[in-house]
Protein backbone atom coordinates (compact mmCIF):
# COMPACT_ATOMS: atom_id res chain seq x y z
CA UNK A 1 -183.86 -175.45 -28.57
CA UNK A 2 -180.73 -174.68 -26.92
CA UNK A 3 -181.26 -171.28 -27.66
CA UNK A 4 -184.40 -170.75 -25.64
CA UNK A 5 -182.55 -172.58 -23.37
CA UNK A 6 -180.06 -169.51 -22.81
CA UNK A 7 -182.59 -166.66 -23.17
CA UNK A 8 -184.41 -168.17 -20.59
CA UNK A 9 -181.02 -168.25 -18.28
CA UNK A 10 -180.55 -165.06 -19.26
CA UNK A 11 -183.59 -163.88 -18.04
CA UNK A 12 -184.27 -165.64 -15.18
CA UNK A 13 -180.83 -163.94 -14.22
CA UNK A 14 -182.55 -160.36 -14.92
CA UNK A 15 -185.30 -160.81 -13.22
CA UNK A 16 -184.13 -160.68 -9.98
CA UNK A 17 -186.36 -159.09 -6.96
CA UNK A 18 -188.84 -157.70 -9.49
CA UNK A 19 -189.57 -161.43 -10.54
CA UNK A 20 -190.10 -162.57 -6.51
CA UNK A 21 -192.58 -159.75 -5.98
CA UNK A 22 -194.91 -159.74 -8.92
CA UNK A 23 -194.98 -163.43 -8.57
CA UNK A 24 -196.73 -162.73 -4.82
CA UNK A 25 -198.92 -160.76 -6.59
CA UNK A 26 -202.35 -161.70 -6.21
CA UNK A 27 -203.42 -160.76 -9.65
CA UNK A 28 -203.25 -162.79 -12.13
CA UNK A 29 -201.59 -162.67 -15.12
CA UNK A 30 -199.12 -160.16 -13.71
CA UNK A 31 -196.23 -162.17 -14.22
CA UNK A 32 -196.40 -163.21 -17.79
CA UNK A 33 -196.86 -159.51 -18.52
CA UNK A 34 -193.96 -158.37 -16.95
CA UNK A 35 -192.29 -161.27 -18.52
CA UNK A 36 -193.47 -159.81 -21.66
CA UNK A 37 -191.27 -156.55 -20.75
CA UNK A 38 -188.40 -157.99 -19.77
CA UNK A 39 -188.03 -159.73 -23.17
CA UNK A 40 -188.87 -156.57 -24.81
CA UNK A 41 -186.51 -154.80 -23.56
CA UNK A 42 -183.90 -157.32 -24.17
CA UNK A 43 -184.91 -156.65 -27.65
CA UNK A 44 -184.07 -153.11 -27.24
CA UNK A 45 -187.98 -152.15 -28.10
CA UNK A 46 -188.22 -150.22 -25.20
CA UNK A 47 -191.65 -148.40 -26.06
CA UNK A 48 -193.07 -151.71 -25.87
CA UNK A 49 -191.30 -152.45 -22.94
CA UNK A 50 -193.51 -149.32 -20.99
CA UNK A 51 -196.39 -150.37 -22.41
CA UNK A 52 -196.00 -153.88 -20.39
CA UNK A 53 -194.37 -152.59 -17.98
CA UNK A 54 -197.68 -150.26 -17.55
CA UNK A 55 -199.68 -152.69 -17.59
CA UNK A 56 -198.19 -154.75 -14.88
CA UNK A 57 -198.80 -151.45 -13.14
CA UNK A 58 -202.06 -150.58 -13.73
CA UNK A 59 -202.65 -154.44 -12.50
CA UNK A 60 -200.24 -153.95 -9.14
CA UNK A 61 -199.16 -150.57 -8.54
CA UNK A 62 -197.67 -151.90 -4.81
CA UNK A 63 -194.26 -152.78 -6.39
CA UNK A 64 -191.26 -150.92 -6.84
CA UNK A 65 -189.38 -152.67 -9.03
CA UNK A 66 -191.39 -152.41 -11.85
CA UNK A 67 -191.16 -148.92 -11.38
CA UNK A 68 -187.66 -148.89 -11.29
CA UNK A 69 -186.90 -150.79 -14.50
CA UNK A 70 -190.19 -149.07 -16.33
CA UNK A 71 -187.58 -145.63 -15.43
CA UNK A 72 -184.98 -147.58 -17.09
CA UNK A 73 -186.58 -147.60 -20.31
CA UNK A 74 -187.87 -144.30 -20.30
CA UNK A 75 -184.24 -143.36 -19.66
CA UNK A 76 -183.34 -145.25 -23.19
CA UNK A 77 -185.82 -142.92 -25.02
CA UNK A 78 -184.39 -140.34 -23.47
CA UNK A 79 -187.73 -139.24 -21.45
CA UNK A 80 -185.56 -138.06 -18.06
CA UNK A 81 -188.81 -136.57 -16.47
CA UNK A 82 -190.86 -139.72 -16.81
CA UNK A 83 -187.43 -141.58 -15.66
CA UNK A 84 -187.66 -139.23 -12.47
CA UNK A 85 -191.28 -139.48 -12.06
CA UNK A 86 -190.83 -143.90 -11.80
CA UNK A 87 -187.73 -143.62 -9.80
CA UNK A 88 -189.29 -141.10 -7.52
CA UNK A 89 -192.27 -143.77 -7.12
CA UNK A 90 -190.40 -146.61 -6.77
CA UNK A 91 -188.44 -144.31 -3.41
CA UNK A 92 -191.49 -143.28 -2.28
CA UNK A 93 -192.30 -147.55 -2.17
CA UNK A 94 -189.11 -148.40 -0.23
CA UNK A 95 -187.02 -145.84 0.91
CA UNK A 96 -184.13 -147.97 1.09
CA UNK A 97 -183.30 -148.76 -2.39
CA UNK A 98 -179.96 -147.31 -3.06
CA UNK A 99 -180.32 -147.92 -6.79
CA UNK A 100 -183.59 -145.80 -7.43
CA UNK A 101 -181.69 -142.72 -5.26
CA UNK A 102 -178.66 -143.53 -7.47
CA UNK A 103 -180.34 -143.34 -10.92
CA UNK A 104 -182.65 -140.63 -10.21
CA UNK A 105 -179.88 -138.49 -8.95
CA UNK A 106 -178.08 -139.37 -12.60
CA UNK A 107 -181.12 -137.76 -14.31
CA UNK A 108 -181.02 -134.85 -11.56
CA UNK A 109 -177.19 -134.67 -12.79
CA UNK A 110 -177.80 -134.46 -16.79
CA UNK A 111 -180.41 -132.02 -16.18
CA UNK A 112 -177.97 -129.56 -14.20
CA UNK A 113 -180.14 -129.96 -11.05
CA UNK A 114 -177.51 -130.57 -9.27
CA UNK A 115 -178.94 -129.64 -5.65
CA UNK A 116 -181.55 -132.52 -6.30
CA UNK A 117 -178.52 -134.71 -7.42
CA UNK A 118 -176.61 -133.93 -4.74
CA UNK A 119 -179.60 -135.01 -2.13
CA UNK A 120 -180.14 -137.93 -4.05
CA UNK A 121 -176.39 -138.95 -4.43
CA UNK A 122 -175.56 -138.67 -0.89
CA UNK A 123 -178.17 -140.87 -0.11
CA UNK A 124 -177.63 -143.53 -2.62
CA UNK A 125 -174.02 -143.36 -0.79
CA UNK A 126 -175.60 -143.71 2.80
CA UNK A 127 -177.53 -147.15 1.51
CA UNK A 128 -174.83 -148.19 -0.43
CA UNK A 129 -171.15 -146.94 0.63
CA UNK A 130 -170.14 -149.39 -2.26
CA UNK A 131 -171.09 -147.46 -5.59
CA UNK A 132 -168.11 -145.96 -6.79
CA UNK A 133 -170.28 -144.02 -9.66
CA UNK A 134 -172.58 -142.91 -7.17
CA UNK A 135 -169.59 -141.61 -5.22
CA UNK A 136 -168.28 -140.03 -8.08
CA UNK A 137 -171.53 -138.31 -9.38
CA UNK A 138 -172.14 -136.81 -6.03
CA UNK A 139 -168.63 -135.58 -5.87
CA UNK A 140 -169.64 -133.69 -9.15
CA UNK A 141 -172.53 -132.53 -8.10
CA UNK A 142 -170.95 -130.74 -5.40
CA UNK A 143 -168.18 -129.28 -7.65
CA UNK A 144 -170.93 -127.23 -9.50
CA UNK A 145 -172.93 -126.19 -6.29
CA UNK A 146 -169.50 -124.79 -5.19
CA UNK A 147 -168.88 -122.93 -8.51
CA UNK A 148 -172.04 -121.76 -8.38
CA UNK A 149 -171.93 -120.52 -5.07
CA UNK A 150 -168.84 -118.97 -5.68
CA UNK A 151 -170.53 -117.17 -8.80
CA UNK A 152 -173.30 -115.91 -6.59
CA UNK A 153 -171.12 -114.31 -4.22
CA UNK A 154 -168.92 -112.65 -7.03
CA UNK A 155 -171.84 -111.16 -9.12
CA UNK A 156 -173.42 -110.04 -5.57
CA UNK A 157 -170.17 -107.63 -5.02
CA UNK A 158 -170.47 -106.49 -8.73
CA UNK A 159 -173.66 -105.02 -7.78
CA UNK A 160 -172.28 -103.30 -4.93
């Protein structure tokens, strides 16, 4: 018993904003299902994890959150385009979430987009000055648009 005790704690702790706004949702059964994702992803099954989290979805497509953390386990398969793809809904839902800019200017980053990173990156650090990673990563970003600018302009004189 005390164990379901602290899973429970542990979840309620995960659940966070997600949690507030599916419960608001007027269609029911949302919030069991997306309860049904968290725990699967807790369990590392993250294929079942979308599947819920799709669900929820299909059911209320009006919040971001579930977006956000349905990118999440896309990115633990390893599936950066449908990572983007939620993270870029989620934005397009509210603007102002630094975390969705952040992570989909990660993906932007380990696919050597790094003009999309950089766009991304610099905005995460406009909503949130205080994410040192995001900081970082955009700082990287702009390393390799330098280098490759500076590549561009030396191959353009070789051609000369």
């Amino acid at each position: 018993m005390r164990l379901f005790a602290l899973i429970g704690l542990l979840l309620n702790g995960f659940l966070g904003s997600a949690q507030e706004a599916i419960s608001r949702s007027k269609v029911a059964g949302v919030d069991s299902i997306y309860q049904l994702a968290i725990e699967a992803g807790y369990r590392e099954q993250h294929q079942e994890a979308i599947s819920y989290l799709t669900q929820v979805i299909a059911l209320d497509p009006k919040t971001p959150e579930v977006y956000f953390d349905r990118g999440i386990q896309y990115e633990f398969l390893g599936m950066q385009t449908n990572a983007i793809a939620d993270y870029t809904a989620a934005i397009k839902q509210n603007r102002h979430e630094a975390d969705a800019w952040f992570l989909r200017g990660r993906m932007y980053v380990e696919l050597h987009q790094y003009k999309l990173a950089f766009h991304d990156l610099n905005r995460a650090n406009r909503l949130d000055p205080g994410n040192a990673d995001a900081h970082c990563l955009c700082a990287e970003a702009a390393q390799h648009l330098n280098k490759t600018r500076q590549f561009q302009r030396k191959s353009a004189k070789c051609r000369l």
